[in-house]
Protein backbone atom coordinates (compact mmCIF):
# COMPACT_ATOMS: atom_id res chain seq x y z
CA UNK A 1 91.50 201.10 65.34
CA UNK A 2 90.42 203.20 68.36
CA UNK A 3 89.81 199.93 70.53
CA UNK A 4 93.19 198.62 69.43
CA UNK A 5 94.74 202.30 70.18
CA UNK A 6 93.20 201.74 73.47
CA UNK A 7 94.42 198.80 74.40
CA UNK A 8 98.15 199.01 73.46
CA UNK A 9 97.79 202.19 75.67
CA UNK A 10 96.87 200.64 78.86
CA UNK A 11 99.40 197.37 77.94
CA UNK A 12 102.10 200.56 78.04
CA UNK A 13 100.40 201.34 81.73
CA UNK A 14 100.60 197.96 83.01
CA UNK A 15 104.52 197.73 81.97
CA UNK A 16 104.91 201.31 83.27
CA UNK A 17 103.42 200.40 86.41
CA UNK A 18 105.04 197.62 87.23
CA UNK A 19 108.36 199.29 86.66
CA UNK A 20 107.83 201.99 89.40
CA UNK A 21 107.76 199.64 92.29
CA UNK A 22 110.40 197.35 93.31
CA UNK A 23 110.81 194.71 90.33
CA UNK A 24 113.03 191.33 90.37
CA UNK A 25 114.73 192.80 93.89
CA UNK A 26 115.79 195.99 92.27
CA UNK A 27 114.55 199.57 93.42
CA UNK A 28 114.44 202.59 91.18
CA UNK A 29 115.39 205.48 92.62
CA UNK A 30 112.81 208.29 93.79
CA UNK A 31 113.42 210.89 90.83
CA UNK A 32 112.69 208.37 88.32
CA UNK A 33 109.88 206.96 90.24
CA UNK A 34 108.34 210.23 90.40
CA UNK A 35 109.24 210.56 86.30
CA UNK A 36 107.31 208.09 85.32
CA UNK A 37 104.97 208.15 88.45
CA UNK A 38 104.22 212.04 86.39
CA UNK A 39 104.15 210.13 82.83
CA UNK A 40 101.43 207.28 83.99
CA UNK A 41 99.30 210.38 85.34
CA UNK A 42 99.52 212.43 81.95
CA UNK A 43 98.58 209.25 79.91
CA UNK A 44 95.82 208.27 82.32
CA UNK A 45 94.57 211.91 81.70
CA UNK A 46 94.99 211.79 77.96
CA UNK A 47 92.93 208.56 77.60
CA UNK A 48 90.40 209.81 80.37
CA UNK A 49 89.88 213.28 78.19
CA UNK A 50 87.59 211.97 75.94
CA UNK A 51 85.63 210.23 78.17
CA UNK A 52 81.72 210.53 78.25
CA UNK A 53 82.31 212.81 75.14
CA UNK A 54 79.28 213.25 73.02
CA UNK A 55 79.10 213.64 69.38
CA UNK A 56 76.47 214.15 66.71
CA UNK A 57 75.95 211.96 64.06
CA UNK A 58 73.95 212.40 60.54
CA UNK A 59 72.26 215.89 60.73
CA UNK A 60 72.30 218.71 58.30
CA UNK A 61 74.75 221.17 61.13
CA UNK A 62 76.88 220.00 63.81
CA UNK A 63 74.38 221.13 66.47
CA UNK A 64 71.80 218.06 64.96
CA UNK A 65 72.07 214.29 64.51
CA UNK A 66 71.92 210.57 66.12
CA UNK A 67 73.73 211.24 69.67
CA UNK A 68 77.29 209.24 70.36
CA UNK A 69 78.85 208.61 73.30
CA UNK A 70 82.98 207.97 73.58
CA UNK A 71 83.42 205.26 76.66
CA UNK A 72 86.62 203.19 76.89
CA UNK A 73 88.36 203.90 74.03
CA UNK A 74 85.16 203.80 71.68
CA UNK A 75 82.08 205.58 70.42
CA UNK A 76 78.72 204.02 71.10
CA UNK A 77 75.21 204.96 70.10
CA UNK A 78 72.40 206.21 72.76
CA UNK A 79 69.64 203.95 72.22
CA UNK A 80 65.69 205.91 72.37
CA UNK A 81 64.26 203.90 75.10
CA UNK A 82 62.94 206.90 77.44
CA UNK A 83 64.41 209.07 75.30
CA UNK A 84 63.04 212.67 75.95
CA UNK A 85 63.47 216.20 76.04
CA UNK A 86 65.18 216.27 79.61
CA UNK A 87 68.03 213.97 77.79
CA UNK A 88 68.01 216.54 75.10
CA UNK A 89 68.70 219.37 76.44
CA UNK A 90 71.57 217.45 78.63
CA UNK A 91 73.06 217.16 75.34
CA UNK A 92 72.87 220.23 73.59
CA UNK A 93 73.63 222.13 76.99
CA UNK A 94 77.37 220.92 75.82
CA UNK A 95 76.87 223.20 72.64
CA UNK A 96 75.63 226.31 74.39
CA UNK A 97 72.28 225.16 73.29
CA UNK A 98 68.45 224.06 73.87
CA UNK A 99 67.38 221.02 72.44
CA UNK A 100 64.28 218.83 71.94
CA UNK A 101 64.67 214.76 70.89
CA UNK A 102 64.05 212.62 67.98
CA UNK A 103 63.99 208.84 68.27
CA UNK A 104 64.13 206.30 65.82
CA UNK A 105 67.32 206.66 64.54
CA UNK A 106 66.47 209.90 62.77
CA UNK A 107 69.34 210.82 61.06
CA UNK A 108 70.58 206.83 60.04
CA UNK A 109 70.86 203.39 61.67
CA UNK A 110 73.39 202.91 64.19
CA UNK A 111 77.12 202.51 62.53
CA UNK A 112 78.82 201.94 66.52
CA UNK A 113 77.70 199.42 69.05
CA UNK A 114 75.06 200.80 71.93
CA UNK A 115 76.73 202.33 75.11
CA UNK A 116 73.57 203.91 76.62
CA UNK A 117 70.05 202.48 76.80
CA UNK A 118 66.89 203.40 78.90
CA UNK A 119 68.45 206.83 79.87
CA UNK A 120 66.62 209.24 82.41
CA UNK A 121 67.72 212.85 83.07
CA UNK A 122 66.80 215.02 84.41
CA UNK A 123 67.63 218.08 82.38
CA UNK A 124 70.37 219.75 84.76
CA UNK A 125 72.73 217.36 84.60
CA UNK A 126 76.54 218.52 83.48
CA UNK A 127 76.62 215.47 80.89
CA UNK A 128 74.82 212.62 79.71
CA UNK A 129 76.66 209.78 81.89
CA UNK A 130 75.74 211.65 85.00
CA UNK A 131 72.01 210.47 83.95
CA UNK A 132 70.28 207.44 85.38
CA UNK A 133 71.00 204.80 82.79
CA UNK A 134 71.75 200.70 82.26
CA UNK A 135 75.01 199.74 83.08
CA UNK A 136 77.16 200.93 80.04
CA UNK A 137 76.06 198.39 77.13
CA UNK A 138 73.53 197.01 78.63
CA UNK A 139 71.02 197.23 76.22
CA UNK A 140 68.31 195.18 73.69
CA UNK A 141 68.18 198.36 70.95
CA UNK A 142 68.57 197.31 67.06
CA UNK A 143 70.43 199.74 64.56
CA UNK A 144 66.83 201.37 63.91
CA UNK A 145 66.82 202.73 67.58
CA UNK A 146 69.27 205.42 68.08
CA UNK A 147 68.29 208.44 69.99
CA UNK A 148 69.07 212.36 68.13
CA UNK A 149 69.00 215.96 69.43
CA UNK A 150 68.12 218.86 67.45
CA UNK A 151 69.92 221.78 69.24
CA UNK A 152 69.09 225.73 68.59
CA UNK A 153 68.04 228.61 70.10
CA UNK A 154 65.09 228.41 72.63
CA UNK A 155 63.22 230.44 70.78
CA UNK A 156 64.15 228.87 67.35
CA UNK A 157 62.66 225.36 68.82
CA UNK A 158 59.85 224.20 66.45
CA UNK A 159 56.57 222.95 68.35
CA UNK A 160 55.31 219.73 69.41
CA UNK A 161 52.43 218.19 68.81
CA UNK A 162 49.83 218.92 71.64
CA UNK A 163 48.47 215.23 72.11
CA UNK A 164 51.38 213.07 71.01
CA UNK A 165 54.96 212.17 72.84
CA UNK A 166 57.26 214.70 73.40
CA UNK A 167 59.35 212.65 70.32
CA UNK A 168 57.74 214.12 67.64
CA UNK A 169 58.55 216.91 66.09
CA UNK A 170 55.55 219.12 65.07
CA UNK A 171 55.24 219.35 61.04
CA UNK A 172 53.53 222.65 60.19
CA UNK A 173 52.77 222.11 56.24
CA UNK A 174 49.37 220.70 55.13
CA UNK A 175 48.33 217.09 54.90
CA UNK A 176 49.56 215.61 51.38
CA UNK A 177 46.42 215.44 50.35
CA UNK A 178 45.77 219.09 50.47
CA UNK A 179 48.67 220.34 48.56
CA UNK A 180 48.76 217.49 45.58
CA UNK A 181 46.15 216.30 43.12
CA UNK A 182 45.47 212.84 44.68
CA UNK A 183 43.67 212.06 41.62
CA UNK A 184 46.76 211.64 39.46
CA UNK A 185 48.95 210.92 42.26
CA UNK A 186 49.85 206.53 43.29
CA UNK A 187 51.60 204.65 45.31
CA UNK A 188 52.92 201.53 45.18
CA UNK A 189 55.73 198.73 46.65
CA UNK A 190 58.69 197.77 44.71
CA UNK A 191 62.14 195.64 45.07
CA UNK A 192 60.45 192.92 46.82
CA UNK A 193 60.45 189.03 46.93
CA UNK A 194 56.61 189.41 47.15
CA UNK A 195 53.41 192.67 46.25
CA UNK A 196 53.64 192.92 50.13
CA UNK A 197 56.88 194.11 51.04
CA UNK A 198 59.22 196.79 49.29
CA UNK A 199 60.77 200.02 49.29
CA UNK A 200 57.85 202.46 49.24
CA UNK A 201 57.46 204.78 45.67
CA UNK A 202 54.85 207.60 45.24
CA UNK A 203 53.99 209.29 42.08
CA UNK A 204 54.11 213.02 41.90
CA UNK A 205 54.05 215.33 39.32
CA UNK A 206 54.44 212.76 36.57
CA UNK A 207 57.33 210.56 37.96
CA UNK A 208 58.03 207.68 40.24
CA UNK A 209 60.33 208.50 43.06
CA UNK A 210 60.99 206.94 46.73
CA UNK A 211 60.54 208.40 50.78
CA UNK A 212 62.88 209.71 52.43
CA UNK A 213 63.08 207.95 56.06
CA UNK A 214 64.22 210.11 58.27
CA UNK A 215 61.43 209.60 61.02
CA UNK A 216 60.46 206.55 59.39
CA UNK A 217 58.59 204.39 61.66
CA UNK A 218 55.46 202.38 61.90
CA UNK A 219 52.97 205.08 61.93
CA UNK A 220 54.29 205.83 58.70
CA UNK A 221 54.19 202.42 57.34
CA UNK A 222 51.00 201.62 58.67
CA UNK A 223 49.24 204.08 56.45
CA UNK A 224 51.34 202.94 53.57
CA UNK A 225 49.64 199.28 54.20
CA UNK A 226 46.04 200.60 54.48
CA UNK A 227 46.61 202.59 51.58
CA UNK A 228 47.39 199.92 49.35
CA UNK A 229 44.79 197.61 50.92
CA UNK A 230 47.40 195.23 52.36
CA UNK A 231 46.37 194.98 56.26
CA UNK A 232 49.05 196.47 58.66
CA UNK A 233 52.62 197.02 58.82
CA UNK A 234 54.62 194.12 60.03
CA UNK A 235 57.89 195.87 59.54
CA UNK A 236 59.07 199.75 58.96
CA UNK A 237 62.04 199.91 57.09
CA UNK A 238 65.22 202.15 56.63
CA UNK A 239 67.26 200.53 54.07
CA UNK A 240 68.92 199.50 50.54
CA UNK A 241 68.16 195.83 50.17
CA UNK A 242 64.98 196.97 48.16
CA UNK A 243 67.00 198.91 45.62
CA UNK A 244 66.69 202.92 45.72
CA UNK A 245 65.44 205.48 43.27
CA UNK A 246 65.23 209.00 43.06
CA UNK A 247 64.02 210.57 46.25
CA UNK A 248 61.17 213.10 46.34
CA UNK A 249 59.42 213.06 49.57
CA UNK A 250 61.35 213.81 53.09
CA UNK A 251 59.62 214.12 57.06
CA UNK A 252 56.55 212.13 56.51
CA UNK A 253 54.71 212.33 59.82
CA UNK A 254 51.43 210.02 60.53
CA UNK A 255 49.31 209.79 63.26
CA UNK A 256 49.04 205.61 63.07
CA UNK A 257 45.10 205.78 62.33
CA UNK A 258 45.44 207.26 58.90
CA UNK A 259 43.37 205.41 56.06
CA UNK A 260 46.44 206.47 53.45
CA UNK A 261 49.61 208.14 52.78
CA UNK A 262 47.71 210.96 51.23
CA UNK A 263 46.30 212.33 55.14
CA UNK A 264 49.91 212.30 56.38
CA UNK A 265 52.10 215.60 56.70
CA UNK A 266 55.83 216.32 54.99
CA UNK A 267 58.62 218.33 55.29
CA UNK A 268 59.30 218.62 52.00
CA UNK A 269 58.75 216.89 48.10
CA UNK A 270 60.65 217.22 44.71
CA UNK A 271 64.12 217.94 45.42
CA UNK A 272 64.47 217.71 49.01
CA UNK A 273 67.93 216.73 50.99
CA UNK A 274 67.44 213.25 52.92
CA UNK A 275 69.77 212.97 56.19
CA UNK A 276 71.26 209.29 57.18
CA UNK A 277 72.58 206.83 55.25
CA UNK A 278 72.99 207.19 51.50
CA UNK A 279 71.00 204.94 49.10
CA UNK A 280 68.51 204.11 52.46
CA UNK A 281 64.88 204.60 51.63
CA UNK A 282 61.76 204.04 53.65
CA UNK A 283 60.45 201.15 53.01
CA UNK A 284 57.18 198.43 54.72
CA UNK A 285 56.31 194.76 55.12
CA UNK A 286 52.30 194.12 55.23
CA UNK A 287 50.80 191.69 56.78
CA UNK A 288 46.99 190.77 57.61
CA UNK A 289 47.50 188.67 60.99
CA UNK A 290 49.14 191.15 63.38
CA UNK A 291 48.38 191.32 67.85
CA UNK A 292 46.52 193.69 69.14
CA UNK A 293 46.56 195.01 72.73
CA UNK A 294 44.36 196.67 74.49
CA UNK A 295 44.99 198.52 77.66
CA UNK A 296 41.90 197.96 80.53
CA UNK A 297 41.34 200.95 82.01
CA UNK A 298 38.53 200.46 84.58
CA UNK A 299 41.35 198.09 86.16
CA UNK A 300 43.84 201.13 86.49
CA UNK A 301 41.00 203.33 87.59
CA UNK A 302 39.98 200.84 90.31
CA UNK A 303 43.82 199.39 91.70
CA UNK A 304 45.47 203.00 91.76
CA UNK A 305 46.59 203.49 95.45
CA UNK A 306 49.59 205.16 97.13
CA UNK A 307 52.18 202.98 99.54
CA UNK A 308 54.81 204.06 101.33
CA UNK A 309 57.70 202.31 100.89
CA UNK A 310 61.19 202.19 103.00
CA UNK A 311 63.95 202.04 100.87
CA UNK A 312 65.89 198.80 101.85
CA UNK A 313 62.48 196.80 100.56
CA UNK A 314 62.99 198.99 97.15
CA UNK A 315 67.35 197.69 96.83
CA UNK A 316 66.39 195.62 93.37
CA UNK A 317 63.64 197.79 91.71
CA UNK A 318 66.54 200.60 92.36
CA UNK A 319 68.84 198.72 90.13
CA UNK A 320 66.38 198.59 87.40
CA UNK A 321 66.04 202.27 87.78
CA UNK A 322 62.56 201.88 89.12
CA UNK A 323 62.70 205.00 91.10
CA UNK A 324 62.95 208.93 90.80
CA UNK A 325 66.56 210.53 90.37
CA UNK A 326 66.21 212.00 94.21
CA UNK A 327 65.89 208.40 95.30
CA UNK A 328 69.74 207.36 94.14
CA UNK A 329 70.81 211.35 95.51
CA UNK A 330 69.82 209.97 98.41
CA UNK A 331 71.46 206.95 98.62
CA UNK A 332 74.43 208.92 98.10
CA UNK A 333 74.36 211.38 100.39
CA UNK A 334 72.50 209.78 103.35
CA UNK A 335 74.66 207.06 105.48
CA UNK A 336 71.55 205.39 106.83
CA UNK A 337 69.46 205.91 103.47
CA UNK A 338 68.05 202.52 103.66
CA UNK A 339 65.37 203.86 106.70
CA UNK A 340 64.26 206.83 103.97
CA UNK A 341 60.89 206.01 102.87
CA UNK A 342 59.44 207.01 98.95
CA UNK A 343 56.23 207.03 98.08
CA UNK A 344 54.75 205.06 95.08
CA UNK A 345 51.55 205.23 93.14
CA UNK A 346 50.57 201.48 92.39
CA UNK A 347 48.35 199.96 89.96
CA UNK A 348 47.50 197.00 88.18
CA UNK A 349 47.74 196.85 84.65
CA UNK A 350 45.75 194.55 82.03
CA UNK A 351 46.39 194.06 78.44
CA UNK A 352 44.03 191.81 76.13
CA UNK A 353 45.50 190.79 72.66
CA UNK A 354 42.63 191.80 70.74
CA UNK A 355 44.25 190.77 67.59
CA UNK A 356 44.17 188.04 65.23
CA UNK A 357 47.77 186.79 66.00
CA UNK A 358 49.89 186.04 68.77
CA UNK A 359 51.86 188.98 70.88
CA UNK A 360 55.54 187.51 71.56
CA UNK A 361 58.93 189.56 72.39
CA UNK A 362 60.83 191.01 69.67
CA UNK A 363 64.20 189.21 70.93
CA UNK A 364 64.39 185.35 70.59
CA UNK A 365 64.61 183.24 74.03
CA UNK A 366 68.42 183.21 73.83
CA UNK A 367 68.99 186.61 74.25
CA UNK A 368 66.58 187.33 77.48
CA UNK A 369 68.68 189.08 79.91
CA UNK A 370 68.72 187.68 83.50
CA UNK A 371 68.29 190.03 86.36
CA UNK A 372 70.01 188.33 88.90
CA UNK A 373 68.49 190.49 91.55
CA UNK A 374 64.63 189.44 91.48
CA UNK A 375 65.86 186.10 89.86
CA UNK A 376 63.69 186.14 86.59
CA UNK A 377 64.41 186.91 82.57
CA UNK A 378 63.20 190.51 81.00
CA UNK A 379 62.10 189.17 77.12
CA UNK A 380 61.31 193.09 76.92
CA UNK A 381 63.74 196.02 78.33
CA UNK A 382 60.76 198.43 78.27
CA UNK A 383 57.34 196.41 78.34
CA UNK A 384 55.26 199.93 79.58
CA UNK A 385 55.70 203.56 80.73
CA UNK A 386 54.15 205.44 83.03
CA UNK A 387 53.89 209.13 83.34
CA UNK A 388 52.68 211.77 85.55
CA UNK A 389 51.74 214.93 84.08
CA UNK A 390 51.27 218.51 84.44
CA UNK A 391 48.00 220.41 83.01
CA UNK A 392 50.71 221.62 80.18
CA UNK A 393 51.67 218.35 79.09
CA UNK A 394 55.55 218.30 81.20
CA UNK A 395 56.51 215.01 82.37
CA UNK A 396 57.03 215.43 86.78
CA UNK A 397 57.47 211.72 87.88
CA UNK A 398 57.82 209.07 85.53
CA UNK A 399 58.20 204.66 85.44
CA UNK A 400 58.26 202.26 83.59
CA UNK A 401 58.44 197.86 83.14
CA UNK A 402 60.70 195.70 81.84
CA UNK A 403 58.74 192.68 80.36
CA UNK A 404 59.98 189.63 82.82
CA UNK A 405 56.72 188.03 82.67
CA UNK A 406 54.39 187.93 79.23
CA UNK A 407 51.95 185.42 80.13
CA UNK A 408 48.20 184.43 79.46
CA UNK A 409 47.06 184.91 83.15
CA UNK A 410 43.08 185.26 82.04
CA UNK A 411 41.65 184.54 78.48
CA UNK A 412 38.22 184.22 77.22
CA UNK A 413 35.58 181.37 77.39
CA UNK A 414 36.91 178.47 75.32
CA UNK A 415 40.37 179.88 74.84
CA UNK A 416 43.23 177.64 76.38
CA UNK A 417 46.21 179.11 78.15
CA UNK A 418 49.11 178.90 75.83
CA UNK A 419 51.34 180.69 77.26
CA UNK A 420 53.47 180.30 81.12
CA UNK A 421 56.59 182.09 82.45
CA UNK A 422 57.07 178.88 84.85
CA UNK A 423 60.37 176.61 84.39
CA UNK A 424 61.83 179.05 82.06
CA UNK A 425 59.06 178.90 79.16
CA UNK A 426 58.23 180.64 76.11
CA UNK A 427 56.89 184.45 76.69
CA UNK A 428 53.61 185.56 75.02
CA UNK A 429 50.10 186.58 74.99
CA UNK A 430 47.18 184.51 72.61
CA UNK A 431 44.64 185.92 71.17
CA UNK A 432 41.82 187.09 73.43
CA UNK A 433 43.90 186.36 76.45
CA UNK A 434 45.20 188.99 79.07
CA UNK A 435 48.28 189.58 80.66
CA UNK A 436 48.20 191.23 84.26
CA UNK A 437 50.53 192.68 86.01
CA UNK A 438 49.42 193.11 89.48
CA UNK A 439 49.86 196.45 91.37
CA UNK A 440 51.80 194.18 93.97
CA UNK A 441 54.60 193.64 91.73
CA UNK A 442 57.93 195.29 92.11
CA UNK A 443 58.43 198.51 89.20
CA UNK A 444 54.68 198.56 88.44
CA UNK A 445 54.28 202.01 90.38
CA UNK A 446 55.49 205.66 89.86
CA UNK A 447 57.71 207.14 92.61
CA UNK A 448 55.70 210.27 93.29
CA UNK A 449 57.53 211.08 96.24
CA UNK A 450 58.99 214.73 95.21
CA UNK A 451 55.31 215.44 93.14
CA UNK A 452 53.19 218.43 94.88
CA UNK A 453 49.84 217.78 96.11
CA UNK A 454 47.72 218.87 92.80
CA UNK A 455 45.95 217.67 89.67
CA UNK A 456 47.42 215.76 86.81
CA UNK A 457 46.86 213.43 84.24
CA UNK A 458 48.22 209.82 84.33
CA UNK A 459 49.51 207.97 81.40
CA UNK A 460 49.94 204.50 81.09
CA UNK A 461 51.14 202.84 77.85
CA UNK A 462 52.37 198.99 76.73
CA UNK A 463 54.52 198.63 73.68
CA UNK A 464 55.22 202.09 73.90
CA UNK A 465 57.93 201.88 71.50
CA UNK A 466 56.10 199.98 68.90
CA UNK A 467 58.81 197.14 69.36
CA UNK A 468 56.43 194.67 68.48
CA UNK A 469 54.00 195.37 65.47
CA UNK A 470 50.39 195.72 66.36
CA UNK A 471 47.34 196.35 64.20
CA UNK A 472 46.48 199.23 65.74
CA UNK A 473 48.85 201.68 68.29
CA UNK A 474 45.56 204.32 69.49
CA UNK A 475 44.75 202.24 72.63
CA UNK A 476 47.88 201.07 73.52
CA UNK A 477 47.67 203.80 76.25
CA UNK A 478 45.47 205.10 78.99
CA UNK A 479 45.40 208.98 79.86
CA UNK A 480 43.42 209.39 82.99
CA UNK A 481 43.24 212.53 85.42
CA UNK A 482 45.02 212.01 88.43
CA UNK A 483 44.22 213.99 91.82
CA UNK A 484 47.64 213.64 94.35
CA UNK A 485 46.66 214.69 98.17
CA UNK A 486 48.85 213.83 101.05
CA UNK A 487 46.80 210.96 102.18
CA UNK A 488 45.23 209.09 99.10
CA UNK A 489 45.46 209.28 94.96
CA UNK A 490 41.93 209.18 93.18
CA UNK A 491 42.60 208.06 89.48
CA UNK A 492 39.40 208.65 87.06
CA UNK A 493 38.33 209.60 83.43
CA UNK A 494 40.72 207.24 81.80
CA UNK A 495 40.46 207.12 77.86
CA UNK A 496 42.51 205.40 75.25
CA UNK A 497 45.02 207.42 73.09
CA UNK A 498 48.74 206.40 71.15
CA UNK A 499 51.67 206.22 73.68
């Protein structure tokens, strides 16, 4: 209804246009020129008043929920990709309010198409379109990726967790296991076509009942497989298809590496209030073949470097929003800004499938997107991130990689290649083979041209987003210490960790 509102309103323009210039040899005169000259303005300003509006979707108050955008005549979701606290508090900023950010469609699968996807703010800008972003709906997010705001108080803000992403809200209440008697308490799988798939049930106090899945993710459903004994979780779920019961348990929160449910926190159990979708529960698919990657961190250690770069060699990595914000401030400001020089910390990053089954895109081949610009096909939006960080865990220069490339470039002895970007073919990475992306490559850097002189830590993580189910998320990433002088970057110490 709103699109068709929308575009009878600008069919009224066109007609209303036309008719105050000189039409079939006839000229109007000037005072009803200027009429409707006044009445195109005020309907050009009524359909431009909503624009860029934001609304919240799905919470418990009007200052919580997914976060919607209104953009030509319709509302679209914000998809998570890079979806942080600086984006937050653009948001709630609207409301008077802080904010920190949830991701994984939080509060209910997207119910509008996706306007906004790989969004970077800053956390000063005066709305959410004035942040770095893909062209608007430009984007490879599914309904289970919509990006949420919790706005209050500053000082009403709960904590984070000290060694996780700056998504996840801290839950203060004991592990499960502490506060129920596991010994009488079960879980199980139910409303499936087979034992390893279903909507996920736990026993407590003497009845069956189902999760809540706000925050539902694969964390979550990982320790649901390992509980039951059933490998890893191919799929997390937030839906009805599996039938619904009675729900008992809301804000499960898992680390990824938990043995069972049971060593997970909650929000709450018995009768607890479940944002989202009605009749939606949280629900898994197991599997026992899943990939595996594994981040090489001596090769970060030993390729980090920093290169100055002018900008007109940077033109096509700026269009995949490869750079800091100051870099596009300057191309806005400075006539000759193609002479301005930024300087990049490159690396080379390695990732072995130490799995038991292939690694391969989450989209199918047909719906790659072509960037025209460096003339090759992203299979993933956001392959890997990269972060520089303060001592206190804020984010001061960030990057990350679209996927254009997943290839076997170096496998094991007695393991054949499978897998070749050449001639348009099929995207992957077999099992005990690598893919490399070499610190040469355009986007695999992080502008640190605005970061102080100082120590940091450097964080590099693949899949970051868990897009693609893995058996195991805790070395998906590399934290390393990272010394910044004016002349050189020394990268060192790097250990594994979750993105």
């Amino acid at each position: 209804m709103l699109q068709l509102k929308y575009t009878m309103n600008l069919i009224v323009l066109i007609i209303l246009l036309i008719r105050t210039v000189k039409v079939f040899g006839k000229n109007v005169n000037e005072h009803e020129r200027a009429l409707r000259a006044e009445f195109v303005q005020n309907l050009l300003n009524k359909q431009n008043k909503f624009e860029g509006r934001i609304k919240l979707v799905g919470g418990s108050s009007k200052y919580e929920g997914n976060v919607y955008i209104y953009h030509a005549g319709r509302w679209g979701a914000v998809c998570d990709d890079n979806w942080d606290d600086e984006a937050a508090a653009v948001v709630c900023r609207s409301f008077n309010l802080s904010g920190i950010a949830t991701i994984g469609s939080q509060y209910g699968e997207a119910i509008e198409r996706f306007w906004l996807d790989d969004v970077i703010c800053q956390g000063d800008e005066t709305s959410l379109s004035k942040c770095v972003f893909n062209r608007w709906g430009s984007t490879d997010c599914e309904k289970d990726e919509v990006a949420g705001v919790i706005c209050m108080e500053e000082e009403e803000l709960p904590a984070r967790h000290k060694d996780s992403d700056a998504m996840s809200l801290a839950y203060n209440e004991e592990r499960l296991r502490d506060v129920i008697d596991v010994s009488k308490s079960k879980l199980r799988l139910t409303g499936g076509k087979n034992i390893r798939e279903g909507r996920v049930e736990i026993f407590l106090n003497g009845s069956w009942g189902s999760i809540c899945p706000d925050g539902w993710t694969v964390y979550e459903a990982s320790a649901v497989c390992r509980h039951l004994g059933m490998g890893f979780a191919e799929q997390a779920l937030q839906t009805y298809i599996f039938g619904f019961s009675n729900i008992i348990l809301s804000g499960v929160s898992c680390e990824g590496n938990e043995s069972s449910l049971f060593d997970c926190k909650h929000k709450q159990r018995g009768n607890v209030k479940c944002p989202g979708d009605i009749g939606h529960t949280a629900a898994v698919v197991c599997t026992h073949f899943l990939a595996d990657l594994v981040l090489d961190t001596a090769v970060i250690e030993r390729s980090a470097h920093l290169q100055d770069v002018m900008m007109f060699q940077l033109q096509c990595a700026m269009e995949e929003n490869c750079l800091s914000r100051t870099a596009y401030e300057v191309q806005k400001l400075i006539p000759d800004w193609q002479y301005e020089t930024r300087r990049l910390l490159r690396f080379t990053a390695s990732s072995l499938n130490a799995g038991n089954a292939e690694f391969r895109p989450y989209l199918p081949k047909h719906l790659w997107q072509w960037h025209l610009c460096h003339m090759h096909y992203h299979s993933m939006e956001v392959f890997a991130t990269f972060d520089v960080l303060d001592y206190n865990g804020l984010r001061v220069a960030e990057g990350h990689k679209a996927s254009f490339c997943l290839e076997d470039n170096t496998c094991m002895n007695g393991v054949q290649k499978q897998y070749s970007c050449k001639n348009y073919g099929d995207q992957g990475i077999s099992v005990n083979c690598s893919d490399v992306y070499m610190y040469n490559i355009d986007c695999q850097w992080v502008d640190v041209t605005d970061v102080k002189p100082g120590d940091y830590h450097f964080k590099v993580a693949v899949n970051p987003h868990a897009r693609v189910a893995e058996q195991n998320y805790h070395n998906n990433a590399a934290l390393c210490n990272l010394r910044l002088t004016t002349t050189y970057a020394l990268v060192y110490g790097c250990r594994h960790e979750r993105p």
